[in-house]
N, C-alpha and C. Protein backbone atom coordinates (compact mmCIF):
# COMPACT_ATOMS: atom_id res chain seq x y z
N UNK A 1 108.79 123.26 121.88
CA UNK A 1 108.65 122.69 120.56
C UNK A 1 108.07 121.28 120.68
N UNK A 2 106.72 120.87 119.71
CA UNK A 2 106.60 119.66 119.66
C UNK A 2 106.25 118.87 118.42
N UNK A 3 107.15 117.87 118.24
CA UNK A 3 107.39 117.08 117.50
C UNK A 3 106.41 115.61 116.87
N UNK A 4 105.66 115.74 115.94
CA UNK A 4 105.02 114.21 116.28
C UNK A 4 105.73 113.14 115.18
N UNK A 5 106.05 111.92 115.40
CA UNK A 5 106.27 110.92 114.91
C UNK A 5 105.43 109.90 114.45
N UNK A 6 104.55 109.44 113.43
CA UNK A 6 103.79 108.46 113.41
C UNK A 6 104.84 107.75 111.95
N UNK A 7 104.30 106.70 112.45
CA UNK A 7 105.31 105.60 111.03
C UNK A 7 104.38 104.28 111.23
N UNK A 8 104.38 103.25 110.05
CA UNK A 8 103.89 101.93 109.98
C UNK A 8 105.52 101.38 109.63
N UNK A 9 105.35 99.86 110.18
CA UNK A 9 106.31 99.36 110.25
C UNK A 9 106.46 97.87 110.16
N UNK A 10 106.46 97.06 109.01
CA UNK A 10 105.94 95.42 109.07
C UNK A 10 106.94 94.66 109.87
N UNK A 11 108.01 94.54 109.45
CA UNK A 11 109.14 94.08 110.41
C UNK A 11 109.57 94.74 111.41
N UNK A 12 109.85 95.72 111.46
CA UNK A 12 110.27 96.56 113.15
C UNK A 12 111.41 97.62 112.30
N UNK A 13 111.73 97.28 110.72
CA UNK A 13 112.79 98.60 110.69
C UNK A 13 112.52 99.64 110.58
N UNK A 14 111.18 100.03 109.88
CA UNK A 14 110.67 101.63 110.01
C UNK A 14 110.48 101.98 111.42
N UNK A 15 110.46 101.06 112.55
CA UNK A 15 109.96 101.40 114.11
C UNK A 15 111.87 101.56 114.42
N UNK A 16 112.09 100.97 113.93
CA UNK A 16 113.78 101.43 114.61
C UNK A 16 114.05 102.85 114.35
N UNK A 17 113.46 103.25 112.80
CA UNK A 17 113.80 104.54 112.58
C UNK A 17 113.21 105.48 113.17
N UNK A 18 112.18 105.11 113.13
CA UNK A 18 111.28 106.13 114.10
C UNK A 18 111.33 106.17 115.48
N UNK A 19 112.23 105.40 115.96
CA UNK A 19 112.07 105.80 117.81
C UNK A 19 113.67 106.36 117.58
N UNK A 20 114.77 106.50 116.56
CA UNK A 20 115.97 107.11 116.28
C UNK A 20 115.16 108.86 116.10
N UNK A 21 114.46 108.78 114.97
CA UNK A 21 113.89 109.98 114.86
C UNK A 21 113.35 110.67 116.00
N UNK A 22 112.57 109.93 117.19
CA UNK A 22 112.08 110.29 117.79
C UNK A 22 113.30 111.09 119.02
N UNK A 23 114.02 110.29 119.07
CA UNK A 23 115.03 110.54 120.15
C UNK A 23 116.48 111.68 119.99
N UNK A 24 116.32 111.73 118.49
CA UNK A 24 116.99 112.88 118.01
C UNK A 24 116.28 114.62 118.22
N UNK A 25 114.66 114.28 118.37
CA UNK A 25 113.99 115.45 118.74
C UNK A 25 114.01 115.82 120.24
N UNK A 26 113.73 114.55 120.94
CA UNK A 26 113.83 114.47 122.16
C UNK A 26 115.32 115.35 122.80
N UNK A 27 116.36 114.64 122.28
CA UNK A 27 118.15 115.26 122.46
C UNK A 27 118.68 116.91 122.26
N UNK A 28 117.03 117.27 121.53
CA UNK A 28 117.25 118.44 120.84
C UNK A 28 116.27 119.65 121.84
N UNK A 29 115.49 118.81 122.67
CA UNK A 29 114.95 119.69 123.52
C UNK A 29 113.26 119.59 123.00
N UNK A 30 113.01 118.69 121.85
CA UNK A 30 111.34 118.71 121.88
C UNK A 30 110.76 117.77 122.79
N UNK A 31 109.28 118.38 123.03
CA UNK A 31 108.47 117.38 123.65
C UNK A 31 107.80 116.10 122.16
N UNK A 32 108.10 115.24 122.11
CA UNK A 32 108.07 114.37 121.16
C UNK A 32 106.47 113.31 121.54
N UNK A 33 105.53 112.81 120.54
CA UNK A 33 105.01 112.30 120.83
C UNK A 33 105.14 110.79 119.64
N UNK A 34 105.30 109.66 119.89
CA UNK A 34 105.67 108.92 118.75
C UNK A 34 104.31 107.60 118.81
N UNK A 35 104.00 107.86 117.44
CA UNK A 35 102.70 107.24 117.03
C UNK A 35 103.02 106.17 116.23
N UNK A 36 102.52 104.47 116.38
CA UNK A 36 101.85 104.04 114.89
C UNK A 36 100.50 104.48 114.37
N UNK A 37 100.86 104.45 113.29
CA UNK A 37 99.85 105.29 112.33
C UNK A 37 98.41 104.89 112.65
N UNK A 38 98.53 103.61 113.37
CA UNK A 38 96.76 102.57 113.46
C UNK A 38 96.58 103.80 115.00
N UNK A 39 97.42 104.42 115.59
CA UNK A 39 97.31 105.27 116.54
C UNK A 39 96.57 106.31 117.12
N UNK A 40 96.63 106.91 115.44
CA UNK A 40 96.21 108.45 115.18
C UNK A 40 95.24 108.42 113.85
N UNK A 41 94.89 109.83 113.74
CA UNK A 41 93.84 110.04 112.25
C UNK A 41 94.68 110.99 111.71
N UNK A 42 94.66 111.66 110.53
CA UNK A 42 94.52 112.79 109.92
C UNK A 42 93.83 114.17 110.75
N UNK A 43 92.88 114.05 110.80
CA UNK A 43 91.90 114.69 111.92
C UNK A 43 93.26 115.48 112.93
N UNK A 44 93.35 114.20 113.72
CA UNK A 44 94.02 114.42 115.07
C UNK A 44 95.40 114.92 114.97
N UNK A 45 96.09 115.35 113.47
CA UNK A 45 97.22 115.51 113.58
C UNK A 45 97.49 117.11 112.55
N UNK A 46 95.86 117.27 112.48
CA UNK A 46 96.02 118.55 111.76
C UNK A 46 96.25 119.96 112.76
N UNK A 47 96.91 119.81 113.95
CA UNK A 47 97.28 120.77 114.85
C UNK A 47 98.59 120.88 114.79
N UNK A 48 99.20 120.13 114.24
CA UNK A 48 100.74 119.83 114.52
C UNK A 48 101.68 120.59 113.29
N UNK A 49 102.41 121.39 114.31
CA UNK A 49 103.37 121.78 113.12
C UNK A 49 104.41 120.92 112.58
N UNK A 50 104.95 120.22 113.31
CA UNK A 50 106.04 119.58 112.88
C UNK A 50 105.59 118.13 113.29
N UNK A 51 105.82 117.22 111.32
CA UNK A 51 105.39 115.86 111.67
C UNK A 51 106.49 115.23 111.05
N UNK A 52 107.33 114.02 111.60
CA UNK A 52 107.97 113.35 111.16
C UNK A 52 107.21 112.06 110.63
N UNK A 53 107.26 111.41 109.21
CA UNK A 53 106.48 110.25 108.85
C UNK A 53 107.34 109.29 108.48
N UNK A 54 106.71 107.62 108.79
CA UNK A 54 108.04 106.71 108.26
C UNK A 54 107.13 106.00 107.93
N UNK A 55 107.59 105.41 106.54
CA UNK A 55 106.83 103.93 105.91
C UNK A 55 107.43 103.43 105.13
N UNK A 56 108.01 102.34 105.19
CA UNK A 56 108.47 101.68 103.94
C UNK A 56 107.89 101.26 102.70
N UNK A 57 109.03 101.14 101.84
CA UNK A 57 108.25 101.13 100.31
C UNK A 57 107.68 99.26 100.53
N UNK A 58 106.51 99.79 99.52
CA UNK A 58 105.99 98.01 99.60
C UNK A 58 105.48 97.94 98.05
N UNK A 59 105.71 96.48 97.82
CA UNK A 59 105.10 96.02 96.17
C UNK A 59 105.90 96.77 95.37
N UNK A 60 105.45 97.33 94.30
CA UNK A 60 106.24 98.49 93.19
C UNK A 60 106.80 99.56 94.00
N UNK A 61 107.18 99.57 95.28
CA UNK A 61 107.80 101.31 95.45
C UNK A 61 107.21 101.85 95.71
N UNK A 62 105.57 101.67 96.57
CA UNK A 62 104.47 102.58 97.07
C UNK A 62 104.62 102.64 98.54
N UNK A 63 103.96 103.46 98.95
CA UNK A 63 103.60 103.74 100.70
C UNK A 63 102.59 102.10 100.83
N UNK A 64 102.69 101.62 101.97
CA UNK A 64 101.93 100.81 102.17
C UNK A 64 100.85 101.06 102.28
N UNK A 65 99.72 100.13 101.35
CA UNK A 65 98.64 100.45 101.25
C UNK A 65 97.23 99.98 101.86
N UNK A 66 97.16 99.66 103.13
CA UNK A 66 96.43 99.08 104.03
C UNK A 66 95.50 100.39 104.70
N UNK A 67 96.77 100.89 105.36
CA UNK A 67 96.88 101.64 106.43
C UNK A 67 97.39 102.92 106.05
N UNK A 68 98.81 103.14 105.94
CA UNK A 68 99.39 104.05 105.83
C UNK A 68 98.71 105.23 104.75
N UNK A 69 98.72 104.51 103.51
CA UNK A 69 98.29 105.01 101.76
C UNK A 69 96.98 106.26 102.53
N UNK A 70 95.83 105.57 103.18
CA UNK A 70 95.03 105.71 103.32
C UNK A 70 94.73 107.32 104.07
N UNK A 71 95.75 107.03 105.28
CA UNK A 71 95.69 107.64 106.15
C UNK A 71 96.76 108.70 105.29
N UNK A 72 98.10 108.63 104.84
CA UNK A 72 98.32 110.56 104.32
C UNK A 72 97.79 110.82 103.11
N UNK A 73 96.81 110.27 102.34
CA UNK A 73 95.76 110.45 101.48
C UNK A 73 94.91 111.84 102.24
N UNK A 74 94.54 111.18 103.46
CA UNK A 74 93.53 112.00 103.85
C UNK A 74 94.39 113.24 104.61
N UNK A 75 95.82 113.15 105.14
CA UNK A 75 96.67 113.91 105.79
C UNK A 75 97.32 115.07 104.66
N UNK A 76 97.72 115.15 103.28
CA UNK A 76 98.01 115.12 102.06
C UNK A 76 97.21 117.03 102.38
N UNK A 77 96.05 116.62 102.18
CA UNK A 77 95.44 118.52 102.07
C UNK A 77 95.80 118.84 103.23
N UNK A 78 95.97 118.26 104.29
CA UNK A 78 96.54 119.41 105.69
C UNK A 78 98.14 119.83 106.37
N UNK A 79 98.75 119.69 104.58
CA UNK A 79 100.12 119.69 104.87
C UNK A 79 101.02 121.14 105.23
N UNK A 80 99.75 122.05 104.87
CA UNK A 80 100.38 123.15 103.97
C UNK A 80 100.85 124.34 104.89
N UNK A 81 102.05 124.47 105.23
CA UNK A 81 102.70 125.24 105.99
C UNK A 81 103.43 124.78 107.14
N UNK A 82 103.19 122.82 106.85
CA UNK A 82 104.02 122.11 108.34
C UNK A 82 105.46 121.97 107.76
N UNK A 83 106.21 121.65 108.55
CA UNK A 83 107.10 121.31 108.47
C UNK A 83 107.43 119.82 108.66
N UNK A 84 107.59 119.11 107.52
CA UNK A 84 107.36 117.91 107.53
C UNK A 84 109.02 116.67 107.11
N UNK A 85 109.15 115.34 107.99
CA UNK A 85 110.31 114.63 107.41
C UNK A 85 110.23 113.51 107.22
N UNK A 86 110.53 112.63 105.99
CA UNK A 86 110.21 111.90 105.95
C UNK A 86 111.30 110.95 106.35
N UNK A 87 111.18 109.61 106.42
CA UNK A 87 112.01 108.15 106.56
C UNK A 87 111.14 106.94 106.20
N UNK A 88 111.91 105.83 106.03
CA UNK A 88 111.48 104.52 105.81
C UNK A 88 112.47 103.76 105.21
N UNK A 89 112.20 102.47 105.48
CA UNK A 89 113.32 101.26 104.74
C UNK A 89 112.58 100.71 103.59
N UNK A 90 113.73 100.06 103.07
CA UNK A 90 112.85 99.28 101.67
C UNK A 90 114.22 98.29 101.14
N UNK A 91 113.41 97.40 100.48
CA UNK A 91 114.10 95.67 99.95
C UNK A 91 114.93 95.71 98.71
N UNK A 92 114.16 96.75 97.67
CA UNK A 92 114.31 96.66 96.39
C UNK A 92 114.28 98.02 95.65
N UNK A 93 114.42 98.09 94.57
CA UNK A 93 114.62 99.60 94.08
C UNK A 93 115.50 100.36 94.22
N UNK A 94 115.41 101.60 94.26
CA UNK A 94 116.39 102.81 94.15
C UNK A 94 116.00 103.76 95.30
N UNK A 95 114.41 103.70 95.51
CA UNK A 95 114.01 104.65 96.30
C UNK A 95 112.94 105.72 96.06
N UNK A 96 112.44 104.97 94.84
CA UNK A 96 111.67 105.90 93.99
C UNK A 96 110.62 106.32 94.80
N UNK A 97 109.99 105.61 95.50
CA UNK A 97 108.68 105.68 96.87
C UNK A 97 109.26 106.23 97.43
N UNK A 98 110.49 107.35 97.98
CA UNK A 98 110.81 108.03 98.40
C UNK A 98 110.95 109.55 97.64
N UNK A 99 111.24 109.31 96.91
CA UNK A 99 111.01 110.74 95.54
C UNK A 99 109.40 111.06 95.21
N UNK A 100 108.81 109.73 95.04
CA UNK A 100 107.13 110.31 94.90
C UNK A 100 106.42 111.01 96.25
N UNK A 101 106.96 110.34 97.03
CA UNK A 101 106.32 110.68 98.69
C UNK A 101 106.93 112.16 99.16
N UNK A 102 108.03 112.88 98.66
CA UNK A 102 108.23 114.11 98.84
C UNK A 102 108.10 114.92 97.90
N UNK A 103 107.55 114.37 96.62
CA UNK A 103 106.95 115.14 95.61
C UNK A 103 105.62 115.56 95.65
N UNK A 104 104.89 114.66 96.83
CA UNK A 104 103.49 114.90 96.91
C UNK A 104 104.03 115.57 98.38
N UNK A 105 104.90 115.88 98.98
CA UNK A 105 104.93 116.52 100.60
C UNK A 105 104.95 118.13 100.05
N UNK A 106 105.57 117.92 99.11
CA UNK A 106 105.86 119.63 98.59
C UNK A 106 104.51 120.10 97.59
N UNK A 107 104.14 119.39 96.75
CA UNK A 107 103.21 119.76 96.66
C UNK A 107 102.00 120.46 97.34
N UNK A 108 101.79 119.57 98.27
CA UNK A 108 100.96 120.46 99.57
C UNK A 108 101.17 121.48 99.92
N UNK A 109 102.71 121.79 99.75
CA UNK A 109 102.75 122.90 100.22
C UNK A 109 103.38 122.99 102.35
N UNK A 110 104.13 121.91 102.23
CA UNK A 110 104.83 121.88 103.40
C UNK A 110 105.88 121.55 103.16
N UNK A 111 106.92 122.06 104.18
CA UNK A 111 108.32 122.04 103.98
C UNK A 111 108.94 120.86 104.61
N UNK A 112 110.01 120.56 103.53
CA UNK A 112 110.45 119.26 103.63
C UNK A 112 112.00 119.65 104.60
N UNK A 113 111.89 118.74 105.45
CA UNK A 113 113.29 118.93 106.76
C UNK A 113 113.69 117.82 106.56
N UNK A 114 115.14 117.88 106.28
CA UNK A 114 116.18 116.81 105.54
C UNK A 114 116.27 116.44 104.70
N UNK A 115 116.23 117.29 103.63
CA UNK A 115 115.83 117.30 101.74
C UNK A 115 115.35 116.11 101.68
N UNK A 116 116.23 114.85 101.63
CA UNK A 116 115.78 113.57 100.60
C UNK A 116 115.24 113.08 101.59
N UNK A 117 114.88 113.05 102.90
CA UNK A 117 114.42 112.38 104.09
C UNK A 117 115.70 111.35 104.23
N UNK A 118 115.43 110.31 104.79
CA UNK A 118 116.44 109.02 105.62
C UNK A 118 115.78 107.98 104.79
N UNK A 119 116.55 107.25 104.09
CA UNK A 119 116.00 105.26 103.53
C UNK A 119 117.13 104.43 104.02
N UNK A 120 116.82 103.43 104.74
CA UNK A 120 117.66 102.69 104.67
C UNK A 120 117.30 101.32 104.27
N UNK A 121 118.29 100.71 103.63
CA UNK A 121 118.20 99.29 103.05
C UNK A 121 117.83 98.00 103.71
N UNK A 122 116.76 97.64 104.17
CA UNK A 122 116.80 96.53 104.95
C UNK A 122 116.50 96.94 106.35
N UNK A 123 117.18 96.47 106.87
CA UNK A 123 117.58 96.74 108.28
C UNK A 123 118.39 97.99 108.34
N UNK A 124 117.83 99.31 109.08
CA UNK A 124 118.84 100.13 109.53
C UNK A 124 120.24 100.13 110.10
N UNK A 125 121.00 100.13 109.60
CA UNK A 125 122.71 100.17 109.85
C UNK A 125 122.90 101.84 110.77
N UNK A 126 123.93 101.21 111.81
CA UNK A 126 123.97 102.34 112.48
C UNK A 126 124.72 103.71 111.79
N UNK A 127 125.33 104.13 110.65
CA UNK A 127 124.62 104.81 110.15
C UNK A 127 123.47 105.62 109.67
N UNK A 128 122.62 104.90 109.48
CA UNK A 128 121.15 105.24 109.02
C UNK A 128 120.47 105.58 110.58
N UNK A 129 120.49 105.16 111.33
CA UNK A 129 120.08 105.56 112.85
C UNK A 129 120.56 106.46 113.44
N UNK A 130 121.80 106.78 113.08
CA UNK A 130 122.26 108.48 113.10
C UNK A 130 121.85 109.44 112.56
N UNK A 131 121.50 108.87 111.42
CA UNK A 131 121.05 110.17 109.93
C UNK A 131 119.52 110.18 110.59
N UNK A 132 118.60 109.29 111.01
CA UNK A 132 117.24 109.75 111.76
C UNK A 132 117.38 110.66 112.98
N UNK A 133 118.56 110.16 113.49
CA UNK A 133 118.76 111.16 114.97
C UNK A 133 118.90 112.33 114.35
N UNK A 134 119.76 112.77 113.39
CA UNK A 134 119.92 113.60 112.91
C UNK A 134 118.69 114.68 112.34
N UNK A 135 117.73 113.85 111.23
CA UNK A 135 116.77 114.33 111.28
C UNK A 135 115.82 114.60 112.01
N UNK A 136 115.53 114.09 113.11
CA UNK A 136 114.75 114.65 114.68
C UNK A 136 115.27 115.70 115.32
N UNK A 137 116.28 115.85 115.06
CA UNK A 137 117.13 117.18 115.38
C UNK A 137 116.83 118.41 114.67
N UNK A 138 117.04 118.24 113.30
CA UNK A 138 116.71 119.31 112.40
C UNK A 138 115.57 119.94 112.06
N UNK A 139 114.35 118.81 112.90
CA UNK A 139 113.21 119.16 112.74
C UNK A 139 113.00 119.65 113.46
N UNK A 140 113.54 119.51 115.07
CA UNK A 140 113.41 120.38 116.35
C UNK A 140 113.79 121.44 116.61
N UNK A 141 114.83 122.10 115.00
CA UNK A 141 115.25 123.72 115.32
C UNK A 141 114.06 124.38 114.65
């Protein structure tokens, strides 16, 4: 089984989640490959069945829009039949950039592993670094 991880990360907490995510697949017996997003293309990740994604919400509650926006814009049509999980931290809100971002994962037409995905507030609390282990796990059955 292999697992890919790509996430953007301004402060280091979406990278905390994502090397939790990563290591929960790893624990689970996948071969894991863990990406920042400036890493990889769309292109290069349309082989992959199983993708774990992390970005925190930025401005109003969006995917960051530099980099990230850009890149599952173009990832968005090659969703359809992966098995896909999301994570990311965020400052403010409720989480709504987390409800739009798996409203457009299902749309595509790929399946979402760990219903609501993982958010954590700020800085990941070791809680929330369990619930990613957790989800690297669930993605690896």
């Amino acid at each position: 089984m292999k697992v890919t991880v790509v996430y953007w990360s301004g402060t280091g907490n979406t990278q905390a989640m994502a090397e939790a995510v990563a290591q929960g697949a790893k624990d689970a017996g996948a071969e894991v490959d863990l990406l920042q997003v400036s890493e990889t293309s769309a292109a290069a990740l349309e082989s992959c069945d199983r993708l774990a994604l992390g970005c925190p919400a930025m401005g109003a509650e969006v995917l960051e829009e530099t980099e990230f926006e850009p890149f599952f814009t173009e990832l968005e049509g090659k969703l359809s039949g992966k098995r896909v999980a999301l994570f990311g931290s965020y400052g403010w809100g409720d989480g709504q950039w987390m409800r739009d971002w798996q409203e457009r994962v299902e749309s595509a037409g790929a399946y979402l592993t760990g219903g609501e995905g993982v958010i954590a507030n700020y800085e990941p609390d070791a809680g929330a670094l369990e619930n990613c282990r957790e989800l690297g796990k669930q993605l690896s059955a």
